[in-house]
PDB file of N, CA and C in Angstrom:
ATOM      1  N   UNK A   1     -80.403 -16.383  -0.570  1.00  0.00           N
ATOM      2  CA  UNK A   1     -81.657 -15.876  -0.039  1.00  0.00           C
ATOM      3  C   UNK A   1     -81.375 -14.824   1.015  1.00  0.00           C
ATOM      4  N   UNK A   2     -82.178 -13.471   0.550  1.00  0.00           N
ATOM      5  CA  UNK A   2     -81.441 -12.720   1.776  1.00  0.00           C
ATOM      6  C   UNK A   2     -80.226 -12.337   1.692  1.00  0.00           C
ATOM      7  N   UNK A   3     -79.735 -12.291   0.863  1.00  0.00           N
ATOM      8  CA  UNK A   3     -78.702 -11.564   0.713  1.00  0.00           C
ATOM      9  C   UNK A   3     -78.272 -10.545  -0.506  1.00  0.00           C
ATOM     10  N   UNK A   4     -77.771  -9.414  -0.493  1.00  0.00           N
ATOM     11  CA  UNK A   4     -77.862  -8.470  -1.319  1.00  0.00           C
ATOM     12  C   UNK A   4     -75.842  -7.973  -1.696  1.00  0.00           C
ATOM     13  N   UNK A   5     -76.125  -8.001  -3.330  1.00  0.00           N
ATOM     14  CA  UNK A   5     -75.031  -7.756  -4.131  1.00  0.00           C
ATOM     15  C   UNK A   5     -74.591  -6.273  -3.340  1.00  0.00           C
ATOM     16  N   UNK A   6     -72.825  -5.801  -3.142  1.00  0.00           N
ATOM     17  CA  UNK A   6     -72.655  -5.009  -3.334  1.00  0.00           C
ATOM     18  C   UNK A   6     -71.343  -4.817  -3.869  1.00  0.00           C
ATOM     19  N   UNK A   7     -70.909  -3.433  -3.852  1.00  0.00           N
ATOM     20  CA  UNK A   7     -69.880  -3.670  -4.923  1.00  0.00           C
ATOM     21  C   UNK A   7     -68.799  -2.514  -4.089  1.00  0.00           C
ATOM     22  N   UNK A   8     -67.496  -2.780  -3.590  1.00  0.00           N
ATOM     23  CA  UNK A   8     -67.195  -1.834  -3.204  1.00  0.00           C
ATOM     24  C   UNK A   8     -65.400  -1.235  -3.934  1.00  0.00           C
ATOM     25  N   UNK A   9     -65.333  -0.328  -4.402  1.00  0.00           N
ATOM     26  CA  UNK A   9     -63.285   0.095  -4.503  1.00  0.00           C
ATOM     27  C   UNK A   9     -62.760  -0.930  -3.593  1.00  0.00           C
ATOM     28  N   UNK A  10     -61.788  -1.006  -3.874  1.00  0.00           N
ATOM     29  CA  UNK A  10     -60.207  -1.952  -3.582  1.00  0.00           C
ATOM     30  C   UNK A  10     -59.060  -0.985  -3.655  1.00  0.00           C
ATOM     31  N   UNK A  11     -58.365  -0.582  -2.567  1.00  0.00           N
ATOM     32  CA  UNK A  11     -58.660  -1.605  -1.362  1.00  0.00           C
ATOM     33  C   UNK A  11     -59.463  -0.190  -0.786  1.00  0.00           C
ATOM     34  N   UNK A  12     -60.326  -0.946   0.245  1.00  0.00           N
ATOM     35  CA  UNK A  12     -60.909  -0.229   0.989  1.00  0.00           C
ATOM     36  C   UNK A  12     -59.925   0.898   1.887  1.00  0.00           C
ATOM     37  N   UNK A  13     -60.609   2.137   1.853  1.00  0.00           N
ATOM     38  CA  UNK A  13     -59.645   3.259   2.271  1.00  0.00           C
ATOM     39  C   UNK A  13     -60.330   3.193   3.859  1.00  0.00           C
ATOM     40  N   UNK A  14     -61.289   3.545   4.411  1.00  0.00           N
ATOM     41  CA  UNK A  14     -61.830   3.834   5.510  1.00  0.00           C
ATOM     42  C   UNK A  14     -63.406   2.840   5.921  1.00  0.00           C
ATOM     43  N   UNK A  15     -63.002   2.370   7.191  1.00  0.00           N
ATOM     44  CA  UNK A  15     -64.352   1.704   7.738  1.00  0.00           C
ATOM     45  C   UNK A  15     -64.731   1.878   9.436  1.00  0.00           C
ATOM     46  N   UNK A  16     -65.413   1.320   9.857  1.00  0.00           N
ATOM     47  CA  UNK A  16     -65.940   1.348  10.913  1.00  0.00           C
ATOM     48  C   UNK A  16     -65.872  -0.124  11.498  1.00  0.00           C
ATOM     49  N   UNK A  17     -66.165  -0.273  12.452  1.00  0.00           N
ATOM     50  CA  UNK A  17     -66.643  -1.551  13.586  1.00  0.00           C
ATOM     51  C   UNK A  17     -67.306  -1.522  14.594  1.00  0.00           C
ATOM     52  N   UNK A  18     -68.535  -1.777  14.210  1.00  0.00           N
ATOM     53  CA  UNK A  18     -69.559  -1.670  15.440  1.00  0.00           C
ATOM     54  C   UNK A  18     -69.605  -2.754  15.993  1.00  0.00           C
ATOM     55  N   UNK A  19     -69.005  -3.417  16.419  1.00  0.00           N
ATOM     56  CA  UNK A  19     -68.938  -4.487  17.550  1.00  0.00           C
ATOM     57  C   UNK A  19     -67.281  -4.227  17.563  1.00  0.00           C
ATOM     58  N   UNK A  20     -66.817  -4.926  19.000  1.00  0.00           N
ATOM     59  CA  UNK A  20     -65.584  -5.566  18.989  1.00  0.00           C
ATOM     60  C   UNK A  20     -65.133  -6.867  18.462  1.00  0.00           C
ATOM     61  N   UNK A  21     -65.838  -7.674  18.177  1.00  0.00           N
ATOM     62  CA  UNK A  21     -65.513  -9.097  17.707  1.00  0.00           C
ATOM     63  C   UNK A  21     -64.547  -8.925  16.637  1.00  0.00           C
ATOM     64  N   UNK A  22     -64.797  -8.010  15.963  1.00  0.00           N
ATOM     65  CA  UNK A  22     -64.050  -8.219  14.688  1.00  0.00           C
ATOM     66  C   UNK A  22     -62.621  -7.371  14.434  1.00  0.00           C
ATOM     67  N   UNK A  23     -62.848  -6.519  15.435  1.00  0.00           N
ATOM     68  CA  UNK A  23     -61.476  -6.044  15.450  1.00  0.00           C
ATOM     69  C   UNK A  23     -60.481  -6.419  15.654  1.00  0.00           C
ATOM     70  N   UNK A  24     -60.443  -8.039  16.153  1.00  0.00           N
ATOM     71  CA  UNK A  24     -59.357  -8.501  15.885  1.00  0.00           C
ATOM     72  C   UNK A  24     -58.994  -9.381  14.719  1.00  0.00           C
ATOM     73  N   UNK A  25     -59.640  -9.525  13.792  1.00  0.00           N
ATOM     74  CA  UNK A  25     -59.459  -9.445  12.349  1.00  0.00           C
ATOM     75  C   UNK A  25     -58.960  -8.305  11.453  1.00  0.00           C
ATOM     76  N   UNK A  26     -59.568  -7.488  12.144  1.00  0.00           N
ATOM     77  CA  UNK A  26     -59.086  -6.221  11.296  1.00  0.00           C
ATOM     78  C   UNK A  26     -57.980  -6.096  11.492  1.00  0.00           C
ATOM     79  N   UNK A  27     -57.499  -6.695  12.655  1.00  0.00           N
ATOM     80  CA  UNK A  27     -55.606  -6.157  13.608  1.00  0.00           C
ATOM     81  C   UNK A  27     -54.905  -7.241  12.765  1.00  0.00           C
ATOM     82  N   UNK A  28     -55.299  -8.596  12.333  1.00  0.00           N
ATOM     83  CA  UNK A  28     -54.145  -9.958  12.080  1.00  0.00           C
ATOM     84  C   UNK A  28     -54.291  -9.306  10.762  1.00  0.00           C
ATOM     85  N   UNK A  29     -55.142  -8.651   9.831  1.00  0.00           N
ATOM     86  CA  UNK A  29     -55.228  -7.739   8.605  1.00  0.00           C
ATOM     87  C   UNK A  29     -54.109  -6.906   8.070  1.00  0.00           C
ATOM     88  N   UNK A  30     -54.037  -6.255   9.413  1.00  0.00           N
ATOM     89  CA  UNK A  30     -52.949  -5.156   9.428  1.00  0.00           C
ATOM     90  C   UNK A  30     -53.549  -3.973   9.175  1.00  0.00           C
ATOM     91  N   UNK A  31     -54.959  -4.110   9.348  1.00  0.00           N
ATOM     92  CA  UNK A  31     -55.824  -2.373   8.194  1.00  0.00           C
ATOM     93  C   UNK A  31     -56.450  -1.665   9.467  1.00  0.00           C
ATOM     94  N   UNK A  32     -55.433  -1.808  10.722  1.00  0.00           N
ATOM     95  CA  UNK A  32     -56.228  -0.571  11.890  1.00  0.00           C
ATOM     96  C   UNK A  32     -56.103   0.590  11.292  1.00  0.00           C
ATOM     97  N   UNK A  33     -55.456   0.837  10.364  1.00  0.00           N
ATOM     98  CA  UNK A  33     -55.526   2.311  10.021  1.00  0.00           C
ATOM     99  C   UNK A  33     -56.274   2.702   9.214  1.00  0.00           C
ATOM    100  N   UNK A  34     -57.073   1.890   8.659  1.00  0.00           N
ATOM    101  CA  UNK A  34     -58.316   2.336   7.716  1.00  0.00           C
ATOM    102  C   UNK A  34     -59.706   1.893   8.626  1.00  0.00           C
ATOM    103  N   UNK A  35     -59.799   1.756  10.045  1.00  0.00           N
ATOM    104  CA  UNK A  35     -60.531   1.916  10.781  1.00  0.00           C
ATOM    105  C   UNK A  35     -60.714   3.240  11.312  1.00  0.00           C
ATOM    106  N   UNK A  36     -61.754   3.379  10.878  1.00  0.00           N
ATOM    107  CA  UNK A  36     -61.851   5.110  11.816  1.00  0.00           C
ATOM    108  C   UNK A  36     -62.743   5.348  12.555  1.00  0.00           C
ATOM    109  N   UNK A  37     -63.602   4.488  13.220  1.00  0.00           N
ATOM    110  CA  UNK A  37     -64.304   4.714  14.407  1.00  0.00           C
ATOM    111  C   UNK A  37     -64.716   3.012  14.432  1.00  0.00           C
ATOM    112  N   UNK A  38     -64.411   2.954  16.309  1.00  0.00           N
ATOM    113  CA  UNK A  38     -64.651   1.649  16.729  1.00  0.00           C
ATOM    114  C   UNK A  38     -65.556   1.616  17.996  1.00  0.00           C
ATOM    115  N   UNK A  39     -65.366   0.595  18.585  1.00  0.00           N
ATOM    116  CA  UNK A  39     -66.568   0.741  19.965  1.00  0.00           C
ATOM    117  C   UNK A  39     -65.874   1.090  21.014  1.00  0.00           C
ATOM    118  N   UNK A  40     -66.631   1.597  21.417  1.00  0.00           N
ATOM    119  CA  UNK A  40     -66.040   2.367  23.052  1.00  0.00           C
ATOM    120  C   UNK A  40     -65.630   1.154  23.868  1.00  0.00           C
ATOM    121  N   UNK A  41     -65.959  -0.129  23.535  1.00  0.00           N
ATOM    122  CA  UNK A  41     -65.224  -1.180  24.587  1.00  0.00           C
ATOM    123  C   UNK A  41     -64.210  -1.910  23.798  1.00  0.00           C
ATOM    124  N   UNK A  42     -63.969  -1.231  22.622  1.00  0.00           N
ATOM    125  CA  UNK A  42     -62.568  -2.148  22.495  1.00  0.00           C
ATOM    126  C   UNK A  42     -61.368  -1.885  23.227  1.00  0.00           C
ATOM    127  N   UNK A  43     -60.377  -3.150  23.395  1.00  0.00           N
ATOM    128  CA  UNK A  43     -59.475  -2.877  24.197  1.00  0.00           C
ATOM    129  C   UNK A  43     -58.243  -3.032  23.958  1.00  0.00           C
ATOM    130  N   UNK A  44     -57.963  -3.585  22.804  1.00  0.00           N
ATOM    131  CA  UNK A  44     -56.589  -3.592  22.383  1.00  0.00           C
ATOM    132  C   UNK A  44     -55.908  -2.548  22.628  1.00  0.00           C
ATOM    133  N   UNK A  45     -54.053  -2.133  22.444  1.00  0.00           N
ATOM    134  CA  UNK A  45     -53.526  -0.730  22.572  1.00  0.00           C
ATOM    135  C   UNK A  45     -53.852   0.095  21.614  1.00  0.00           C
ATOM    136  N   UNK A  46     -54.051  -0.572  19.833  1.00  0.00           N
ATOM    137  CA  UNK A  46     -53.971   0.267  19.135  1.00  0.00           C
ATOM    138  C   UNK A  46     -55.315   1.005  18.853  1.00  0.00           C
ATOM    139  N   UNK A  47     -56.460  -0.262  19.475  1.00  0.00           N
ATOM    140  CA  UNK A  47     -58.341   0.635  19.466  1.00  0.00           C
ATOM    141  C   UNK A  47     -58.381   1.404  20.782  1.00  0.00           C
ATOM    142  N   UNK A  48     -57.096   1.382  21.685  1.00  0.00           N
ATOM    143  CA  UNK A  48     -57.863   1.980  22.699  1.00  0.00           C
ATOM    144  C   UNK A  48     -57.067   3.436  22.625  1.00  0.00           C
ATOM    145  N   UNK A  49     -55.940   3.216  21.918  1.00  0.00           N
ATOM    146  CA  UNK A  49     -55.425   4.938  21.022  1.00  0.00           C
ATOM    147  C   UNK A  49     -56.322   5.351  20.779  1.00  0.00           C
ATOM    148  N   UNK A  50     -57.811   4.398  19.515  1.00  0.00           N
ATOM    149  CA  UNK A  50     -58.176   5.347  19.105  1.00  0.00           C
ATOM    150  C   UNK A  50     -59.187   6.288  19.464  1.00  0.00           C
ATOM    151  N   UNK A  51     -60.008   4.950  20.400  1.00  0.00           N
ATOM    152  CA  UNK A  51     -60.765   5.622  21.454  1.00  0.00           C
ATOM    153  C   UNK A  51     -60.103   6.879  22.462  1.00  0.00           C
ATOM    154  N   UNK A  52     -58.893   6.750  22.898  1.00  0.00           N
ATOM    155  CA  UNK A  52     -58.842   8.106  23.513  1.00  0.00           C
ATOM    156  C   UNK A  52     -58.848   9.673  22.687  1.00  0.00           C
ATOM    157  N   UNK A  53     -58.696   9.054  21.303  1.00  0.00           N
ATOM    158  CA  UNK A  53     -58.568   9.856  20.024  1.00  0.00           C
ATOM    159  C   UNK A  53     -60.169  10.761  19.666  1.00  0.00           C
ATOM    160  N   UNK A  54     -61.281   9.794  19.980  1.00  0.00           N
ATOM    161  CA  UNK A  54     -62.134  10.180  20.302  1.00  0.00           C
ATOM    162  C   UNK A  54     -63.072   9.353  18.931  1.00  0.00           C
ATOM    163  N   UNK A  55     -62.487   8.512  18.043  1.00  0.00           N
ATOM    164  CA  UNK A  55     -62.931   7.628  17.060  1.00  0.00           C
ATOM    165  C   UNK A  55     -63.963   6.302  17.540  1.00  0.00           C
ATOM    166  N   UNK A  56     -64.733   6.679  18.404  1.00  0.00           N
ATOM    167  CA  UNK A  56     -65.336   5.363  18.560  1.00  0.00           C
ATOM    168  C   UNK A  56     -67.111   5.873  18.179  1.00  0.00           C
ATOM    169  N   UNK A  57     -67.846   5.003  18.019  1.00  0.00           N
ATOM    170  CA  UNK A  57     -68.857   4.531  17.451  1.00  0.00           C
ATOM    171  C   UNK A  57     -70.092   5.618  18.207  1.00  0.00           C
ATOM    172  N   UNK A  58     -70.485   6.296  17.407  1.00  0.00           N
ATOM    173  CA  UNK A  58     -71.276   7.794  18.310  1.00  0.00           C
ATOM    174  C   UNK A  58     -73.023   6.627  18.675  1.00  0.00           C
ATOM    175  N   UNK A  59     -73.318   6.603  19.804  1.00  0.00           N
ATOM    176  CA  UNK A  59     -74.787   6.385  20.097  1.00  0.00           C
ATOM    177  C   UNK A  59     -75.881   7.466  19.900  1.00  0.00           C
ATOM    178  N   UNK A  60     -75.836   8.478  19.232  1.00  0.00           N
ATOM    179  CA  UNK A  60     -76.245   9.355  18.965  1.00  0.00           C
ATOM    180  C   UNK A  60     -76.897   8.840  17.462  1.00  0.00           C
ATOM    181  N   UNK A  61     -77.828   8.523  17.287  1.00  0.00           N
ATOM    182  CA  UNK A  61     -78.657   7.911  15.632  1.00  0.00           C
ATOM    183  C   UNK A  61     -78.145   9.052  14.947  1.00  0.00           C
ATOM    184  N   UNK A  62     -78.123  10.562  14.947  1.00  0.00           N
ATOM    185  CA  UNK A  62     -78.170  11.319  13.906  1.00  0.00           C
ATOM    186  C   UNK A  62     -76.466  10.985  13.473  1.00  0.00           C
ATOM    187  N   UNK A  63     -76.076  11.151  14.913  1.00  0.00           N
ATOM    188  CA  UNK A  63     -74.296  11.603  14.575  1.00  0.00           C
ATOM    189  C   UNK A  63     -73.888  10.102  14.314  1.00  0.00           C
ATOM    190  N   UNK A  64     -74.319   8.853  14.251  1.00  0.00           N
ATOM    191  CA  UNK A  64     -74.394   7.473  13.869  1.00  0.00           C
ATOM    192  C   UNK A  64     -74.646   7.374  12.529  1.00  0.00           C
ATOM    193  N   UNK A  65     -75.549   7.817  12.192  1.00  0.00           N
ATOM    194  CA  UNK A  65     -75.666   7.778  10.690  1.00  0.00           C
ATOM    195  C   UNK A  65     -74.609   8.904   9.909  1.00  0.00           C
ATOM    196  N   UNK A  66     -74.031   9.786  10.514  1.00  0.00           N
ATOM    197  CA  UNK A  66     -73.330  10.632   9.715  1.00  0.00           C
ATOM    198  C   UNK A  66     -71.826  10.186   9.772  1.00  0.00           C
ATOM    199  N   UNK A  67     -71.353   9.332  10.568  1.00  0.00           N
ATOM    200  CA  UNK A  67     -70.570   8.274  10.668  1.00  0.00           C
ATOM    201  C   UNK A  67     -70.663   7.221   9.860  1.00  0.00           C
ATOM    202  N   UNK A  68     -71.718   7.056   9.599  1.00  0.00           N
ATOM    203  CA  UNK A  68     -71.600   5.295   8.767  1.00  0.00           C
ATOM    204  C   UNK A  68     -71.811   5.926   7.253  1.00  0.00           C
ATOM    205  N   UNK A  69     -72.395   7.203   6.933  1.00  0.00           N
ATOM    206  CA  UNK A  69     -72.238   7.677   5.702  1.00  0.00           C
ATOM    207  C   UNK A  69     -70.899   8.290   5.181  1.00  0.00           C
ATOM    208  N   UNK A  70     -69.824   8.053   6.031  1.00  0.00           N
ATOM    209  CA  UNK A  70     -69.015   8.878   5.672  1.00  0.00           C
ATOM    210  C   UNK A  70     -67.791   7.827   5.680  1.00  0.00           C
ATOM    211  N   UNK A  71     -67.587   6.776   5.553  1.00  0.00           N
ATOM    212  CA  UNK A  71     -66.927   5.636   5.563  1.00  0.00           C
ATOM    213  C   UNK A  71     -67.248   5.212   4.498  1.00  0.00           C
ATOM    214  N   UNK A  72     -66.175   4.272   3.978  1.00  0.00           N
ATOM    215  CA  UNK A  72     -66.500   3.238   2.532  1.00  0.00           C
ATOM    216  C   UNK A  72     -67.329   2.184   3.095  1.00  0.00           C
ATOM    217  N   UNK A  73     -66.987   1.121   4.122  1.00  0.00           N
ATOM    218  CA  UNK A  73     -67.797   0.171   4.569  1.00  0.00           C
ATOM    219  C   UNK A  73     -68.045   0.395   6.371  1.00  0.00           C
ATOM    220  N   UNK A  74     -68.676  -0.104   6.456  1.00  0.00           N
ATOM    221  CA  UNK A  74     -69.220  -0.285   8.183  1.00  0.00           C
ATOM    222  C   UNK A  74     -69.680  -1.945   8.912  1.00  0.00           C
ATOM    223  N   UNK A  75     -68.548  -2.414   8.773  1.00  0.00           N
ATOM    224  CA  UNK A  75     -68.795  -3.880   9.301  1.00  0.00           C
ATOM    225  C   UNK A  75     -69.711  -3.784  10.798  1.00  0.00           C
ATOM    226  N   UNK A  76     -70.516  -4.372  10.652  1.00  0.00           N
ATOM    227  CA  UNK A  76     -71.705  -4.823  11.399  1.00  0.00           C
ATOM    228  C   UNK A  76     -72.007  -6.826  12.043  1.00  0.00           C
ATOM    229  N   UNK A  77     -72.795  -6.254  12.772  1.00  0.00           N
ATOM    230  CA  UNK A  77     -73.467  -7.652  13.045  1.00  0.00           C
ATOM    231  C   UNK A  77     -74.961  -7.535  12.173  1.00  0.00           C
ATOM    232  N   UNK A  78     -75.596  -8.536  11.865  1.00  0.00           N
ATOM    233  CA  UNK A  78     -77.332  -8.529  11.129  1.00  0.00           C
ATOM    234  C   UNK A  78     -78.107  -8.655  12.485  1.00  0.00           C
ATOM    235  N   UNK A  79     -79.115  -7.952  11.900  1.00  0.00           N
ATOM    236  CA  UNK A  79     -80.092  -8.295  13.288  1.00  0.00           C
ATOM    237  C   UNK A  79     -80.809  -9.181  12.851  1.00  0.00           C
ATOM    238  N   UNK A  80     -82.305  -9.756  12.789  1.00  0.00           N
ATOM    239  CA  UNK A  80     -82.610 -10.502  13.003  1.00  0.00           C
ATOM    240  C   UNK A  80     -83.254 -11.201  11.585  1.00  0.00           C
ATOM    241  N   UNK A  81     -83.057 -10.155  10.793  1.00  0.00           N
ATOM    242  CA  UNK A  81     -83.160 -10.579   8.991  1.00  0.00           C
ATOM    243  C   UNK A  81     -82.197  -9.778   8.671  1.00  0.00           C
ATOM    244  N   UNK A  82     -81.085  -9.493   8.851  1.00  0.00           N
ATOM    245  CA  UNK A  82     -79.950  -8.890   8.242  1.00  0.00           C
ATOM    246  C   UNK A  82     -80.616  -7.455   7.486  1.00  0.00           C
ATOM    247  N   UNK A  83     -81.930  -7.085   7.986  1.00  0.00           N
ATOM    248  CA  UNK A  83     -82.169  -5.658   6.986  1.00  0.00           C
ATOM    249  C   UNK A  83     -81.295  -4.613   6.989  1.00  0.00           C
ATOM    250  N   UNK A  84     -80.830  -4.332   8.639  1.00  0.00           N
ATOM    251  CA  UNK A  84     -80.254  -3.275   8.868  1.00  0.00           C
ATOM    252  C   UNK A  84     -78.871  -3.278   7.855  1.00  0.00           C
ATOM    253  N   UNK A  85     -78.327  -4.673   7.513  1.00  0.00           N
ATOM    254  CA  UNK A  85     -76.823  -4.289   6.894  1.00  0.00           C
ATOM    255  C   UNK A  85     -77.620  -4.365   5.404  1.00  0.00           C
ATOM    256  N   UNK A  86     -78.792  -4.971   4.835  1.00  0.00           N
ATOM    257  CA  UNK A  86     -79.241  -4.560   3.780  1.00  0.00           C
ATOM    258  C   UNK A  86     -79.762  -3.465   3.033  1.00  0.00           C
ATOM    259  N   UNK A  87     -80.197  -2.435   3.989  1.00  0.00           N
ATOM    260  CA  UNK A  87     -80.302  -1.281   3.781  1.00  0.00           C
ATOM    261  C   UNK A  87     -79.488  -0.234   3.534  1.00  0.00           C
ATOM    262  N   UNK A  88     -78.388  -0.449   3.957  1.00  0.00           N
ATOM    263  CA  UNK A  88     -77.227   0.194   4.160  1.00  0.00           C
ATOM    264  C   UNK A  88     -76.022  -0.138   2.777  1.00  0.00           C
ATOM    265  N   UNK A  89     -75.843   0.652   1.791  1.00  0.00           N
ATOM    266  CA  UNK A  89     -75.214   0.561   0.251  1.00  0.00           C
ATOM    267  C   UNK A  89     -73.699   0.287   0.943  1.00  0.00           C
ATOM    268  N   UNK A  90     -73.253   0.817   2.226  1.00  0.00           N
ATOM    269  CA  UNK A  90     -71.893  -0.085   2.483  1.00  0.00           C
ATOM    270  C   UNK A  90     -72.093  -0.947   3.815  1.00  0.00           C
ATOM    271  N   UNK A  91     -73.465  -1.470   3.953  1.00  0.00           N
ATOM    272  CA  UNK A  91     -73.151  -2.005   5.539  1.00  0.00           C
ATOM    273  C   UNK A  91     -72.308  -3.434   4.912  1.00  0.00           C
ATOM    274  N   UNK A  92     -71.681  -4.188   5.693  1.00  0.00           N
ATOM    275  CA  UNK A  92     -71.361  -5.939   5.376  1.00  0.00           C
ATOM    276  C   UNK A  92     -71.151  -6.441   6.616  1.00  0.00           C
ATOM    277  N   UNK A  93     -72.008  -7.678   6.520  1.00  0.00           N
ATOM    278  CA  UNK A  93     -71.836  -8.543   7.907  1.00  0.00           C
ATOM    279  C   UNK A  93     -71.057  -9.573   7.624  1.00  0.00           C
ATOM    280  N   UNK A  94     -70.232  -8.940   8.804  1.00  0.00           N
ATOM    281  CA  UNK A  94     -69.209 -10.419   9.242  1.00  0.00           C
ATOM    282  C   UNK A  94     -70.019 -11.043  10.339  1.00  0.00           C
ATOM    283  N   UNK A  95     -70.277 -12.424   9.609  1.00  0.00           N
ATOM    284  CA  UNK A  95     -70.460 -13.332  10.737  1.00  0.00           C
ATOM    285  C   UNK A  95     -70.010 -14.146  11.639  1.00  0.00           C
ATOM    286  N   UNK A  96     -69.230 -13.197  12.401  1.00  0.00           N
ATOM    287  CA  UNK A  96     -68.148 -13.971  13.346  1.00  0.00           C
ATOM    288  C   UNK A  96     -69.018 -14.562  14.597  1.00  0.00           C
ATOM    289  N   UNK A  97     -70.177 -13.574  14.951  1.00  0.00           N
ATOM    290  CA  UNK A  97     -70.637 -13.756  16.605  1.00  0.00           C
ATOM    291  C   UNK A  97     -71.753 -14.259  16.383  1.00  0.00           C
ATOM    292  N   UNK A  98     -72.163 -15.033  14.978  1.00  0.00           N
ATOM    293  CA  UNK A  98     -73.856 -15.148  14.544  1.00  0.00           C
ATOM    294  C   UNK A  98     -73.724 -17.184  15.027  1.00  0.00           C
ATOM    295  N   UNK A  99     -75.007 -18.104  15.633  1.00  0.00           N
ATOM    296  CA  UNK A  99     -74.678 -19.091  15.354  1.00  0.00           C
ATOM    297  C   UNK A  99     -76.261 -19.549  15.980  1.00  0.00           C
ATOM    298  N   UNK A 100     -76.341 -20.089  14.558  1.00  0.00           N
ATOM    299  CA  UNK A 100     -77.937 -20.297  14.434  1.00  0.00           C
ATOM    300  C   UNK A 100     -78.648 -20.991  15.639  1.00  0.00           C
ATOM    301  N   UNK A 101     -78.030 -22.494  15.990  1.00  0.00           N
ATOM    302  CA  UNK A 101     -77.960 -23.675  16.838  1.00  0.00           C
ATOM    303  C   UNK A 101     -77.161 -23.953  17.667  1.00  0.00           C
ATOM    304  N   UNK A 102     -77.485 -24.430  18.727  1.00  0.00           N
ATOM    305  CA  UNK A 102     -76.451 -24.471  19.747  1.00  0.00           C
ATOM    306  C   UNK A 102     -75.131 -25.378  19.359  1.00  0.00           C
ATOM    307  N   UNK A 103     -74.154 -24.806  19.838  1.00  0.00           N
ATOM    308  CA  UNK A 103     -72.931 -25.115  19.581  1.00  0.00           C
ATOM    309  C   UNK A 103     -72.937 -26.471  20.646  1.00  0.00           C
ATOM    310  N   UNK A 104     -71.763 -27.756  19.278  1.00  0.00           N
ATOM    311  CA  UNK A 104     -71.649 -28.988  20.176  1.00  0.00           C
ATOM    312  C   UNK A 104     -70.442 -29.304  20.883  1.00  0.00           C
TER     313      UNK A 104
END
């Protein structure tokens, strides 16, 4: 329910990370190099290369969307019905930071 098929090439050549949570998945991965723009607060050595590189996540909606169109995928968080990553033909949510009920 709520959730939408997509289909993407293998292996993924280029993505994004709009949060930090997940970039450290992407690092135990080994695929920082098919990251090409991350958040301005990540802090690891190798996201904060890339941030000085100038690869981090534009707040700018136009230059945001011309970023997330230009990537194979764009790992995201869902907002509050997951539309935003449903709308999006490569958004995919990792649900690392999502948790419905309070934790016991």
């Amino acid at each position: 329910s709520g959730y939408i098929r997509k289909h993407f090439g293998v292996p993924i050549q280029t993505s994004m990370a709009s949060t930090t949570v997940l970039l450290g998945f992407l690092e135990a991965l080994g695929v920082q190099d098919r990251v090409n723009y991350v958040s301005q607060y990540a802090v690891a050595s190798c996201w904060q290369q890339a941030v000085s590189c100038g690869a981090t996540v534009e707040s700018n909606a136009t230059l945001l969307t011309g970023q997330q169109e230009g990537v194979d995928v764009v790992f995201m968080d869902c907002g509050i019905d997951c539309s935003n990553v449903n709308s999006m033909a490569n958004g995919v949510h990792v649900p690392t930071t999502q948790e419905d009920g309070m934790l016991a």
